[in-house]
PDB file of N, CA and C in Angstrom:
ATOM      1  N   UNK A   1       1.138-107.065  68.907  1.00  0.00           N
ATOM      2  CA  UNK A   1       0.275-106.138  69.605  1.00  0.00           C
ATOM      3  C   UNK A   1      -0.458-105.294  68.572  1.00  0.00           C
ATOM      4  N   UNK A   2      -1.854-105.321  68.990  1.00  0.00           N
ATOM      5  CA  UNK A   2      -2.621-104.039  67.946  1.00  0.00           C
ATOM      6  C   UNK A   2      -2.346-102.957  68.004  1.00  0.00           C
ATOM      7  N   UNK A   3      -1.899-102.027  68.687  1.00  0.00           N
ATOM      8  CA  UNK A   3      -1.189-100.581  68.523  1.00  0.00           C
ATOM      9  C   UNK A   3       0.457-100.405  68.172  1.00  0.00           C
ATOM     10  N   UNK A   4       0.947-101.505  68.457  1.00  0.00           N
ATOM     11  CA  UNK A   4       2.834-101.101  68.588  1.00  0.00           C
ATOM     12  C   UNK A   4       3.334-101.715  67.402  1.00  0.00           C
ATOM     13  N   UNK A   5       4.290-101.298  66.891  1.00  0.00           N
ATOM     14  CA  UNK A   5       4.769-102.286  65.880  1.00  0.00           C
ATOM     15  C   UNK A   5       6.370-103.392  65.963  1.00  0.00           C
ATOM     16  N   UNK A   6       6.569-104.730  65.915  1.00  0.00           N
ATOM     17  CA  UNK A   6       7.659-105.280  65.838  1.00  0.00           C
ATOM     18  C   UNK A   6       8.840-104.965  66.516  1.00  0.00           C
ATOM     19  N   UNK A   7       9.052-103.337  66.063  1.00  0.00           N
ATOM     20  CA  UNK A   7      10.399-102.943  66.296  1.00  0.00           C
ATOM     21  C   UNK A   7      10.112-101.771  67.191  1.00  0.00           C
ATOM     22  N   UNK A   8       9.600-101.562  67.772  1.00  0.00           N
ATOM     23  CA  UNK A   8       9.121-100.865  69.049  1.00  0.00           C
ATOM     24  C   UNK A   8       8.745-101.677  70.102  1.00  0.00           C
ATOM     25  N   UNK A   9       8.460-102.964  70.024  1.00  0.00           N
ATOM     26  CA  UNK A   9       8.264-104.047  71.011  1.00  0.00           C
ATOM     27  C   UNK A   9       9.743-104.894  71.472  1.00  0.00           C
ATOM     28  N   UNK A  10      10.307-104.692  70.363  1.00  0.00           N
ATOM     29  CA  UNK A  10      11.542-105.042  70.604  1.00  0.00           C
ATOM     30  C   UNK A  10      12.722-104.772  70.675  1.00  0.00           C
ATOM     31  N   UNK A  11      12.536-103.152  70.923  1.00  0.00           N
ATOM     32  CA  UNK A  11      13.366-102.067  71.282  1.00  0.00           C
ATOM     33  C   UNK A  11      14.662-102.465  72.247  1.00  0.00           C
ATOM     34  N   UNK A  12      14.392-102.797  73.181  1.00  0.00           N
ATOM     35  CA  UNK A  12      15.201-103.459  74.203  1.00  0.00           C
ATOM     36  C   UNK A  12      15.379-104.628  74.595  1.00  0.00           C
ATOM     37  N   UNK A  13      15.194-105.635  73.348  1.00  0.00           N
ATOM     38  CA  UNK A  13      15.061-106.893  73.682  1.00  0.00           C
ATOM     39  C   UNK A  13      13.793-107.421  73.282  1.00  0.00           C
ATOM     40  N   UNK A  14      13.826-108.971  72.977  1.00  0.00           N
ATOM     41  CA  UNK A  14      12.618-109.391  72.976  1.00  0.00           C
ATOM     42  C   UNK A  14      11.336-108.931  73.259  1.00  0.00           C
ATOM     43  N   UNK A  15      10.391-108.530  72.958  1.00  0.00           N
ATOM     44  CA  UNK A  15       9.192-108.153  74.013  1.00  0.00           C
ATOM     45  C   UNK A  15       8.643-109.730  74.655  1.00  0.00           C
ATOM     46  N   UNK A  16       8.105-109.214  76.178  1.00  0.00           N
ATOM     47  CA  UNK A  16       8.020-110.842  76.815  1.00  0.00           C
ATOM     48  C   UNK A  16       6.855-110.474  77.809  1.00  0.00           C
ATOM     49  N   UNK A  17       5.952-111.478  78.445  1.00  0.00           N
ATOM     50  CA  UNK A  17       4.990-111.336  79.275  1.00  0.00           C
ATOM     51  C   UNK A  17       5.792-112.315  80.186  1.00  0.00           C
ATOM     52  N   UNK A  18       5.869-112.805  81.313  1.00  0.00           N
ATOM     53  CA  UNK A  18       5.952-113.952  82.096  1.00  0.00           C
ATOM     54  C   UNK A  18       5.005-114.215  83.540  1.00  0.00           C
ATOM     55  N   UNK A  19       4.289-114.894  83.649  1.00  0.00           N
ATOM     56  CA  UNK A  19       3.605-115.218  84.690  1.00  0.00           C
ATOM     57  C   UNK A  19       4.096-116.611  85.694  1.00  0.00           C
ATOM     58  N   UNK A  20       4.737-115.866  86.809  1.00  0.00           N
ATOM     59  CA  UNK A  20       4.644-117.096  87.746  1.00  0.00           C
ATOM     60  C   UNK A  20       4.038-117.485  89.020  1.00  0.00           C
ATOM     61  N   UNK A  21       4.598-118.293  89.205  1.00  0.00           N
ATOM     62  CA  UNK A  21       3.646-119.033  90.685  1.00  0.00           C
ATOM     63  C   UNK A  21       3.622-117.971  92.058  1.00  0.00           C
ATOM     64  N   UNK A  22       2.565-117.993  92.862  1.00  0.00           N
ATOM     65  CA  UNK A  22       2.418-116.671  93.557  1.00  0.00           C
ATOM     66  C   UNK A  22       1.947-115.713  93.035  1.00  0.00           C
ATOM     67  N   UNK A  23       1.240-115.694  92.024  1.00  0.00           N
ATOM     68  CA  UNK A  23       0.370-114.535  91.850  1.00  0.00           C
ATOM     69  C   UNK A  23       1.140-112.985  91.365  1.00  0.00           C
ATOM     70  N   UNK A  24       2.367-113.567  90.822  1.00  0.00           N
ATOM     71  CA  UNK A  24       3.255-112.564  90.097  1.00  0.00           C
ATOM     72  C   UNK A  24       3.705-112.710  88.970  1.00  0.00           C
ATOM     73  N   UNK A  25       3.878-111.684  87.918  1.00  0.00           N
ATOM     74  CA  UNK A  25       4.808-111.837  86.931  1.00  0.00           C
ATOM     75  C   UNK A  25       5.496-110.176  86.588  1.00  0.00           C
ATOM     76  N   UNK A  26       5.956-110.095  85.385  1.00  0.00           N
ATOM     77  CA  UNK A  26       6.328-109.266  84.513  1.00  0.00           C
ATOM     78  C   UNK A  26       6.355-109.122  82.792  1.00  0.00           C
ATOM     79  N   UNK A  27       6.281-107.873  82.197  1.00  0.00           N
ATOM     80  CA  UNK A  27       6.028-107.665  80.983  1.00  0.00           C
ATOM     81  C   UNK A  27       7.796-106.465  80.564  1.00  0.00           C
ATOM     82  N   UNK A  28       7.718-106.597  79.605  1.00  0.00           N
ATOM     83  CA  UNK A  28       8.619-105.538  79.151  1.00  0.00           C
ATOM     84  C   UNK A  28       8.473-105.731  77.718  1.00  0.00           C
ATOM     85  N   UNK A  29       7.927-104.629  77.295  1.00  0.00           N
ATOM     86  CA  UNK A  29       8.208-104.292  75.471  1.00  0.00           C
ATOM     87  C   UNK A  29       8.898-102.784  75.275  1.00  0.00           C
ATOM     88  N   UNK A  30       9.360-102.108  74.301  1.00  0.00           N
ATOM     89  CA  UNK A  30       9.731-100.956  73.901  1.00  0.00           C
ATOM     90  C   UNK A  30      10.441-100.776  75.247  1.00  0.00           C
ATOM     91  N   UNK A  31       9.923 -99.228  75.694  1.00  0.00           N
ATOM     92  CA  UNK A  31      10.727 -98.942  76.634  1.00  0.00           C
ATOM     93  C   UNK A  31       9.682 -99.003  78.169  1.00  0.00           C
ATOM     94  N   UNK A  32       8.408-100.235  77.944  1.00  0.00           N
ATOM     95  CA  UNK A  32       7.885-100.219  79.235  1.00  0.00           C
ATOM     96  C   UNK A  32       8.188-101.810  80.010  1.00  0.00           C
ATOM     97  N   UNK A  33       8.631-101.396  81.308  1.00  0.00           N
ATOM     98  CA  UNK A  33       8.922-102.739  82.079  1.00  0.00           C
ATOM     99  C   UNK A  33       8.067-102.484  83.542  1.00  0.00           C
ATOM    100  N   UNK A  34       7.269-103.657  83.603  1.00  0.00           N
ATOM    101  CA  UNK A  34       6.220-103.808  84.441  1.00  0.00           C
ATOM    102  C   UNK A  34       6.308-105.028  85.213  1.00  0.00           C
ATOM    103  N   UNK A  35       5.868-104.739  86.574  1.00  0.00           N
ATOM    104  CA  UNK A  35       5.807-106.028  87.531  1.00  0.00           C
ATOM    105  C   UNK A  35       4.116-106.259  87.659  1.00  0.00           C
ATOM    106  N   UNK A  36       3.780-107.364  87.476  1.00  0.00           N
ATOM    107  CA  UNK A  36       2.227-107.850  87.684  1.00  0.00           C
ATOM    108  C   UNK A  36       1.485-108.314  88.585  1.00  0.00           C
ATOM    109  N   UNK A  37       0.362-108.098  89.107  1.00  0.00           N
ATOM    110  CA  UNK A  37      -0.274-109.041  90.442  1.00  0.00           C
ATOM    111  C   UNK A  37      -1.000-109.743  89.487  1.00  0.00           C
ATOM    112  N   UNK A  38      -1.284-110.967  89.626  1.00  0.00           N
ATOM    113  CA  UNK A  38      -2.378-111.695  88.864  1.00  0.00           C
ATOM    114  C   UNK A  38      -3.070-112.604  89.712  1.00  0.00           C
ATOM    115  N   UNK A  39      -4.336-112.662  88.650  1.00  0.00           N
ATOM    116  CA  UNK A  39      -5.565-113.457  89.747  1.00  0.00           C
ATOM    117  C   UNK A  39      -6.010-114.596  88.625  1.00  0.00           C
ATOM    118  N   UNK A  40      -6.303-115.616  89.000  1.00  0.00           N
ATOM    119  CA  UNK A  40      -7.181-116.673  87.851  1.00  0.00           C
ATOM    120  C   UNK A  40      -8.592-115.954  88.524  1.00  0.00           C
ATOM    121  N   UNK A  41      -9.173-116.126  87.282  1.00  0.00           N
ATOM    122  CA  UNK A  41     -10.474-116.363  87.206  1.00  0.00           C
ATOM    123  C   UNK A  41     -11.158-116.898  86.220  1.00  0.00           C
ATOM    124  N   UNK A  42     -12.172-117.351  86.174  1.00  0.00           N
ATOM    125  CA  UNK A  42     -13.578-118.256  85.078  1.00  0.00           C
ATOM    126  C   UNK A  42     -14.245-117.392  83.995  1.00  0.00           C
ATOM    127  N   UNK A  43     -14.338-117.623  82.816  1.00  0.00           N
ATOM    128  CA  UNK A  43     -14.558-116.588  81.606  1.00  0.00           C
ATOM    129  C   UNK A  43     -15.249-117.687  81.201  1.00  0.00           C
ATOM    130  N   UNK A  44     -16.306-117.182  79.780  1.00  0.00           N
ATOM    131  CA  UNK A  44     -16.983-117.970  78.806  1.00  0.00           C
ATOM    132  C   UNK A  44     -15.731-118.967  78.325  1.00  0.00           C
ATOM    133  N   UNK A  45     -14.741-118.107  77.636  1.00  0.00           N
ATOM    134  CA  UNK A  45     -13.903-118.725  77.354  1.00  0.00           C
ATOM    135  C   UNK A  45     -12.617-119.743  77.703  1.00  0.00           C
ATOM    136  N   UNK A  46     -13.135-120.258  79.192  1.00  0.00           N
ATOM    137  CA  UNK A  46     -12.599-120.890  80.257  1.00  0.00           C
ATOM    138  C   UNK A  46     -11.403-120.251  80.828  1.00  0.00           C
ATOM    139  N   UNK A  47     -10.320-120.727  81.708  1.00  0.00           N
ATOM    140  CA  UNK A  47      -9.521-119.930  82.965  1.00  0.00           C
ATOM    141  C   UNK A  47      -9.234-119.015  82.234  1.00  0.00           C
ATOM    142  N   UNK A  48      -9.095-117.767  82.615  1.00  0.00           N
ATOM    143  CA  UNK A  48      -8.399-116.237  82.177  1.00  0.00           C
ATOM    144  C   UNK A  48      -7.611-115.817  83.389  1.00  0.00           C
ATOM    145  N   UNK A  49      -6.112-115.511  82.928  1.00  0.00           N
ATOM    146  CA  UNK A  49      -5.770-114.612  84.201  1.00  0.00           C
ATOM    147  C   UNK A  49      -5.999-113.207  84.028  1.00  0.00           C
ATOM    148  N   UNK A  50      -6.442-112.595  85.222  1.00  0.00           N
ATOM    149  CA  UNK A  50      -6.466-110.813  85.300  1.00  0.00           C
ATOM    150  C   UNK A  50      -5.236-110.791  85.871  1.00  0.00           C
ATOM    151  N   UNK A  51      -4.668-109.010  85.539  1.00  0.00           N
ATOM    152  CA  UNK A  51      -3.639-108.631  86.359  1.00  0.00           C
ATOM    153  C   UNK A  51      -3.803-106.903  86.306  1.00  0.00           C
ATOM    154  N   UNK A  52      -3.510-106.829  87.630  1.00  0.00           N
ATOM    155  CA  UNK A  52      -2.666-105.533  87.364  1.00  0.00           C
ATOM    156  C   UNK A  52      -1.161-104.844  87.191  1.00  0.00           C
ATOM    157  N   UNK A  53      -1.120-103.943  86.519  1.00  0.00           N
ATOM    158  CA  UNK A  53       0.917-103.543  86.812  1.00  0.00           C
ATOM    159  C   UNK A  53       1.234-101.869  86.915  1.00  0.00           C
ATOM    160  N   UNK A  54       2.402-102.535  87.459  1.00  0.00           N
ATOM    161  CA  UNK A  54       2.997-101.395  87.657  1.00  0.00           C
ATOM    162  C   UNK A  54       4.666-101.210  87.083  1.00  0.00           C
ATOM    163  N   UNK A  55       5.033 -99.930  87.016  1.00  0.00           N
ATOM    164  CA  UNK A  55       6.242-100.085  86.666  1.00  0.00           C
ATOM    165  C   UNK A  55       6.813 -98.498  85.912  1.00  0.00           C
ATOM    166  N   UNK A  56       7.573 -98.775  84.606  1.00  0.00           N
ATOM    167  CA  UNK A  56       7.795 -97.454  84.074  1.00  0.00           C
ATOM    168  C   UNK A  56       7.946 -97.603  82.793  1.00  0.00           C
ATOM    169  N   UNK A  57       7.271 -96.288  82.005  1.00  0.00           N
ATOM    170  CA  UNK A  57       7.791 -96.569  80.522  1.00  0.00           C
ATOM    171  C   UNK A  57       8.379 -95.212  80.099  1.00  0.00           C
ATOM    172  N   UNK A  58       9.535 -95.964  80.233  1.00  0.00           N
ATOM    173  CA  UNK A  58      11.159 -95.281  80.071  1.00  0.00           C
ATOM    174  C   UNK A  58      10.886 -94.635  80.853  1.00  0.00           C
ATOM    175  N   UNK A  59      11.355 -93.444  81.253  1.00  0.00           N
ATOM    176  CA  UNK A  59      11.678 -92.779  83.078  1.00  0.00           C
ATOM    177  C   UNK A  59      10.611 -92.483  83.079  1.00  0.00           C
ATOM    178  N   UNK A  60       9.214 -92.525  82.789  1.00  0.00           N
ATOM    179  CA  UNK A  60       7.980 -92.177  83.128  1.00  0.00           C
ATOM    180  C   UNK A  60       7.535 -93.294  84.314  1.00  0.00           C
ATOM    181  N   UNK A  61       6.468 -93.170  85.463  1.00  0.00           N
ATOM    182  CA  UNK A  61       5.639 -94.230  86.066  1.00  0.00           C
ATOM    183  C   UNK A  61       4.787 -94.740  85.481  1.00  0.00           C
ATOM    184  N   UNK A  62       4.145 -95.644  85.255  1.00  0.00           N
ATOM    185  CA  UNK A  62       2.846 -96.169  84.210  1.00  0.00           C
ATOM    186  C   UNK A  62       2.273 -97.310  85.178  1.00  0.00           C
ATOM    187  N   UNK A  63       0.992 -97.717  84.824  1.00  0.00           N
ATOM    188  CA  UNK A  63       0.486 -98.396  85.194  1.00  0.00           C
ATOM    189  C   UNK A  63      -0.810 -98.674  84.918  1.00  0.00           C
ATOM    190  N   UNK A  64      -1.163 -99.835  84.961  1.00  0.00           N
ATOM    191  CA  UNK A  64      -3.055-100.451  84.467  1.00  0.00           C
ATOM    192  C   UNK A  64      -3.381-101.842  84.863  1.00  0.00           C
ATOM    193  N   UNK A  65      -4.206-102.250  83.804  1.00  0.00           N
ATOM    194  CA  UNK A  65      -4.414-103.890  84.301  1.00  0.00           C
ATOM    195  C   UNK A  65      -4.864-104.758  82.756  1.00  0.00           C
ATOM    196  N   UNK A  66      -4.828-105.799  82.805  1.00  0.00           N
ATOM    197  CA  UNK A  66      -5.107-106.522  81.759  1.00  0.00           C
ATOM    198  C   UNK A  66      -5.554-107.704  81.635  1.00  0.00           C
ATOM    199  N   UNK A  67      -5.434-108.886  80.912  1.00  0.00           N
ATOM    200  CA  UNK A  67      -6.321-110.307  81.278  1.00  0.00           C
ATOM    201  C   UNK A  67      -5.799-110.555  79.932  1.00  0.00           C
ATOM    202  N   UNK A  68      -5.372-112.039  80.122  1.00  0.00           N
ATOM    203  CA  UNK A  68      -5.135-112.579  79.292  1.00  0.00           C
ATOM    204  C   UNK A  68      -5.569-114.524  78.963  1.00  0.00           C
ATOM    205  N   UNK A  69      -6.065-114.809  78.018  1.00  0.00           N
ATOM    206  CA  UNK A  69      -6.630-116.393  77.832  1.00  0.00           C
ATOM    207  C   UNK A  69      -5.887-117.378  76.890  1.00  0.00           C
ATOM    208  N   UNK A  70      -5.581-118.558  77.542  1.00  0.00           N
ATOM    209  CA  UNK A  70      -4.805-119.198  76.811  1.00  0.00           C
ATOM    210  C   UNK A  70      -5.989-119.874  75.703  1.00  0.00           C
ATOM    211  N   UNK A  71      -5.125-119.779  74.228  1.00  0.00           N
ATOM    212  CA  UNK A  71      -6.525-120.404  73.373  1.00  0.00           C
ATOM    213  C   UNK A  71      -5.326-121.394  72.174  1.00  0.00           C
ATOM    214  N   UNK A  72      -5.539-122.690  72.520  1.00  0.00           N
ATOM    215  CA  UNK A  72      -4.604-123.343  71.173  1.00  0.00           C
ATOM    216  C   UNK A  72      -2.844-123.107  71.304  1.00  0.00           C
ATOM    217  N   UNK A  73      -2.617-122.908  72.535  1.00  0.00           N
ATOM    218  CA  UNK A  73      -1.216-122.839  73.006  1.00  0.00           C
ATOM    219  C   UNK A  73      -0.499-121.206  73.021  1.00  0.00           C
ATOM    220  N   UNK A  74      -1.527-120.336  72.342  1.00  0.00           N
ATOM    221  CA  UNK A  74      -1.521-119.378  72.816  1.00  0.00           C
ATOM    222  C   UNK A  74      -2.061-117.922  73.627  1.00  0.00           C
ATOM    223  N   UNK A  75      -1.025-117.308  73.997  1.00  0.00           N
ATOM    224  CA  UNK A  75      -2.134-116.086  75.002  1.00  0.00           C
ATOM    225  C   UNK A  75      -2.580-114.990  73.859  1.00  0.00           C
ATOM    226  N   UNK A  76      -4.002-114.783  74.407  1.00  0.00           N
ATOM    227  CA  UNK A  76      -4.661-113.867  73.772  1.00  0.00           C
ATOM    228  C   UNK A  76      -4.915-112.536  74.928  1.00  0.00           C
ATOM    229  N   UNK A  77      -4.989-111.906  74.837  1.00  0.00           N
ATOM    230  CA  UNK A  77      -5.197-110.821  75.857  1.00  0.00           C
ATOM    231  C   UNK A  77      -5.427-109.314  75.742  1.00  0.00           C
ATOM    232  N   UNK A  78      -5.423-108.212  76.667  1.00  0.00           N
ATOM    233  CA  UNK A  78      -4.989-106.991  76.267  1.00  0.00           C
ATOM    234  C   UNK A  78      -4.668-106.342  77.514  1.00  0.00           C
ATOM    235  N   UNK A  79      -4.315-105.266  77.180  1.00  0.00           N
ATOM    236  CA  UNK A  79      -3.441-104.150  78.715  1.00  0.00           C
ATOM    237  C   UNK A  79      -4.103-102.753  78.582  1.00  0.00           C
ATOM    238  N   UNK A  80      -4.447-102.181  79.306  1.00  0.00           N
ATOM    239  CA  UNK A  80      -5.054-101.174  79.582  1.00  0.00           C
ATOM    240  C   UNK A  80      -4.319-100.187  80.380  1.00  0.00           C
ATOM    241  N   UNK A  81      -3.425 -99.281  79.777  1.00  0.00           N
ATOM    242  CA  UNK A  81      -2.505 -98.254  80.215  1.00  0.00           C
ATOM    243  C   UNK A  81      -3.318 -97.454  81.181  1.00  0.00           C
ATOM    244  N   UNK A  82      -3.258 -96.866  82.693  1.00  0.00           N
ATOM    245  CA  UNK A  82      -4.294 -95.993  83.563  1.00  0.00           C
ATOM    246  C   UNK A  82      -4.164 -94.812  82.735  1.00  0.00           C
ATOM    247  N   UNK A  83      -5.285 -94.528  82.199  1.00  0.00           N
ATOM    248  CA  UNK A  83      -5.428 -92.917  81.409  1.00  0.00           C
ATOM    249  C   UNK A  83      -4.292 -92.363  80.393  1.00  0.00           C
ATOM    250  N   UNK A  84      -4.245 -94.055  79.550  1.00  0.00           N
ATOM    251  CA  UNK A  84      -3.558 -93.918  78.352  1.00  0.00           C
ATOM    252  C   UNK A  84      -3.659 -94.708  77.619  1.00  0.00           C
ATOM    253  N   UNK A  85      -3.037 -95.717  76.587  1.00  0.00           N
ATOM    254  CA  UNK A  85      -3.449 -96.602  75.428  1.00  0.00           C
ATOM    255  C   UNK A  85      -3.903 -97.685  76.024  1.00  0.00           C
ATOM    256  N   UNK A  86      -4.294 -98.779  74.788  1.00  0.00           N
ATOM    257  CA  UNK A  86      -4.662-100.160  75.203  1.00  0.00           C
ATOM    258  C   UNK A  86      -4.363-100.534  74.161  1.00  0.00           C
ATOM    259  N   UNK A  87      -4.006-102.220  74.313  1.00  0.00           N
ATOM    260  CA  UNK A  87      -3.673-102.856  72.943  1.00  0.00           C
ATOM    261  C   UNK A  87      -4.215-103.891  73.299  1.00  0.00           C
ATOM    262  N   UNK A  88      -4.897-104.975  72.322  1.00  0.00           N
ATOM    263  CA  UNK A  88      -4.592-106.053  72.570  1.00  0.00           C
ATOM    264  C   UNK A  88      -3.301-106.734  71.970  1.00  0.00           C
ATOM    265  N   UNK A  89      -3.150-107.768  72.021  1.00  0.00           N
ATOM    266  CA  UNK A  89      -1.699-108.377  72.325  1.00  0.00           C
ATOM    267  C   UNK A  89      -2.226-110.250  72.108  1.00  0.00           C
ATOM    268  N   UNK A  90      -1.130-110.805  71.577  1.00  0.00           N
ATOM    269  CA  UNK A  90      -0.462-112.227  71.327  1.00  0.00           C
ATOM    270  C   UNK A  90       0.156-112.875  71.142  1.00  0.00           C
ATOM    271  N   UNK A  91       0.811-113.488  72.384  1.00  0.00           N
ATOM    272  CA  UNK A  91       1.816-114.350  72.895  1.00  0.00           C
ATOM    273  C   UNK A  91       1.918-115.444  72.482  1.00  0.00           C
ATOM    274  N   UNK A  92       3.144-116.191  71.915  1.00  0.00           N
ATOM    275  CA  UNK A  92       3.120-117.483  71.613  1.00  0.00           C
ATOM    276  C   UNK A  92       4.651-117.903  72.915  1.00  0.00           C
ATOM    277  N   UNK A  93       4.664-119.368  73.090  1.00  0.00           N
ATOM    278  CA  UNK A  93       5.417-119.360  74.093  1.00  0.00           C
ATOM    279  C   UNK A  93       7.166-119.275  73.341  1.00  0.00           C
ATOM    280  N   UNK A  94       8.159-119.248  73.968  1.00  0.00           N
ATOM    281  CA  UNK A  94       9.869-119.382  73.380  1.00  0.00           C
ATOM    282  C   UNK A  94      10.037-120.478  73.688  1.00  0.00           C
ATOM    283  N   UNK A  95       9.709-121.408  74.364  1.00  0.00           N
ATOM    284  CA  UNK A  95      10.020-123.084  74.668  1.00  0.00           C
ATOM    285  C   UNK A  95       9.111-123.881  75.939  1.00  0.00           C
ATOM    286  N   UNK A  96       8.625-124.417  76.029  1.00  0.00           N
ATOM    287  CA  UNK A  96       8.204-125.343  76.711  1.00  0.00           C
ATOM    288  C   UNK A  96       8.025-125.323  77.916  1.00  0.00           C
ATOM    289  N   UNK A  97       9.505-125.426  77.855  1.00  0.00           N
ATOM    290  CA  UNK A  97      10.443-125.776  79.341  1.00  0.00           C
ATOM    291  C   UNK A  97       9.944-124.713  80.140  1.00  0.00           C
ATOM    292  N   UNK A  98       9.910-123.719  80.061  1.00  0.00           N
ATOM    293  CA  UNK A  98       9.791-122.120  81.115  1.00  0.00           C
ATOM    294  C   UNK A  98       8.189-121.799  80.391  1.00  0.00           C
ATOM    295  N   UNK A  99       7.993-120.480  81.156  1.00  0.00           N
ATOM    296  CA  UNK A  99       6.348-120.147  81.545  1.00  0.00           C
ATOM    297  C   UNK A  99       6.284-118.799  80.277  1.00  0.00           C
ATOM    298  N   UNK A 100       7.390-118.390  79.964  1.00  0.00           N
ATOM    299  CA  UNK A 100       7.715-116.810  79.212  1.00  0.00           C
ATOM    300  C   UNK A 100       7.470-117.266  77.648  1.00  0.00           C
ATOM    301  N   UNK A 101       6.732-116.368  77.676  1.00  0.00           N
ATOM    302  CA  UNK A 101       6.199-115.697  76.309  1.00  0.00           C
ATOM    303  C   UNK A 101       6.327-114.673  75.432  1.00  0.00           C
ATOM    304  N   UNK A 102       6.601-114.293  74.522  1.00  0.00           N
ATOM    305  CA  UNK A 102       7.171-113.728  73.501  1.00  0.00           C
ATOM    306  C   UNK A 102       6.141-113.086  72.561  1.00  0.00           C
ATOM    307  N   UNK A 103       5.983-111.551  72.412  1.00  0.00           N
ATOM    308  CA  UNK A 103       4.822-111.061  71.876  1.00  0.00           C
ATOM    309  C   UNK A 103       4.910-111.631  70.238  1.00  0.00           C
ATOM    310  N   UNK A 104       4.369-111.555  69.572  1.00  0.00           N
ATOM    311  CA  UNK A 104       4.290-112.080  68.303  1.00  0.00           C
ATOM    312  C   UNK A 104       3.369-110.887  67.337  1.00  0.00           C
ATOM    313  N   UNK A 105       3.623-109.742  66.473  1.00  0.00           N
ATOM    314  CA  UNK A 105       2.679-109.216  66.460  1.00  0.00           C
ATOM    315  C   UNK A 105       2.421-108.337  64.674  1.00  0.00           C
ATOM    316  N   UNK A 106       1.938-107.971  64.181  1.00  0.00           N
ATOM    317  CA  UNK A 106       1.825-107.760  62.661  1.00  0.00           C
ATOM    318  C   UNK A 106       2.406-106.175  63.377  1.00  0.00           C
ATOM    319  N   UNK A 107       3.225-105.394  62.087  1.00  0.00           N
ATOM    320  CA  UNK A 107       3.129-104.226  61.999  1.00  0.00           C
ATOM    321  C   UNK A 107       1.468-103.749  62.101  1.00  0.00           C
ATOM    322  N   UNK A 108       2.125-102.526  63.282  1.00  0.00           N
ATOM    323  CA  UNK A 108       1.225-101.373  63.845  1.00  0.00           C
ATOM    324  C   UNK A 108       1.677-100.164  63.614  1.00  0.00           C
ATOM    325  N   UNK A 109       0.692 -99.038  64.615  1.00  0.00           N
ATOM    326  CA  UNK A 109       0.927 -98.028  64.493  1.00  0.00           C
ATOM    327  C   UNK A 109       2.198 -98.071  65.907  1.00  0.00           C
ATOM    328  N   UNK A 110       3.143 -97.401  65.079  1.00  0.00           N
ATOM    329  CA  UNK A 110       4.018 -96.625  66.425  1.00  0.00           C
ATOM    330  C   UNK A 110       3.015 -96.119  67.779  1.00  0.00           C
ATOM    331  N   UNK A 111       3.519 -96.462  69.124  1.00  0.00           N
ATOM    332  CA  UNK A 111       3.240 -95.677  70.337  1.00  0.00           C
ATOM    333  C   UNK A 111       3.226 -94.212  70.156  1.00  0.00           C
ATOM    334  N   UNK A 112       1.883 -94.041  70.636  1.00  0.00           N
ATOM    335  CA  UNK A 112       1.775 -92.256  70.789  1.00  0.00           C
ATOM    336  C   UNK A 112       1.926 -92.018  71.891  1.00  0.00           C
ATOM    337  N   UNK A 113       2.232 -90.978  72.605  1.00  0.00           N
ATOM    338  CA  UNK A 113       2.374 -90.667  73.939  1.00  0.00           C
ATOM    339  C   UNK A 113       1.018 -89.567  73.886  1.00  0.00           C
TER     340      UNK A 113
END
């Protein structure tokens, strides 16, 4: 992720995006865990999913929306905190078999609140 670094994404575990069938998924990095609505839609850069979420980071409520494009086996994307940060972000997958993805990301700046 462009704002967070390694070990703030993986505060509580892996950091992970997952998108499944029905137009749902979830995210959790550091201390934010989010449930997603997602939509396909058509980009220059062919299918993109949008989403919005909701959820909490750490006992706070949070919430925004984001979009993400698969490019070369991986997601490219970003998240847009409602009237707070944005990062972009890049996912490579943990195996095959399942849909979950695993942030992958260079040292950043620590989360500001």
């Amino acid at each position: 992720m462009e704002v967070w670094d390694q070990e703030f994404i993986d505060l509580e575990g892996p950091g992970h995006i997952t998108f499944a069938k029905g137009g749902n998924g979830s995210f959790h990095f550091g201390a934010v865990e989010c449930q997603l609505d997602c939509r396909l839609a058509e980009s220059p850069d062919g299918q993109r999913v949008e989403f919005s979420f909701s959820g909490h980071d750490d006992m706070d409520p949070t919430s925004g929306r984001g979009s993400a494009t698969l490019k070369n086996g991986e997601l490219h994307g970003h998240i847009y905190f409602h009237l707070g940060d944005d990062s972009s972000f890049r996912a490579v997958p943990t195996a095959r078999s399942n849909r979950t993805v695993e942030t992958d990301a260079p040292r950043a700046a620590r989360r500001s609140r």
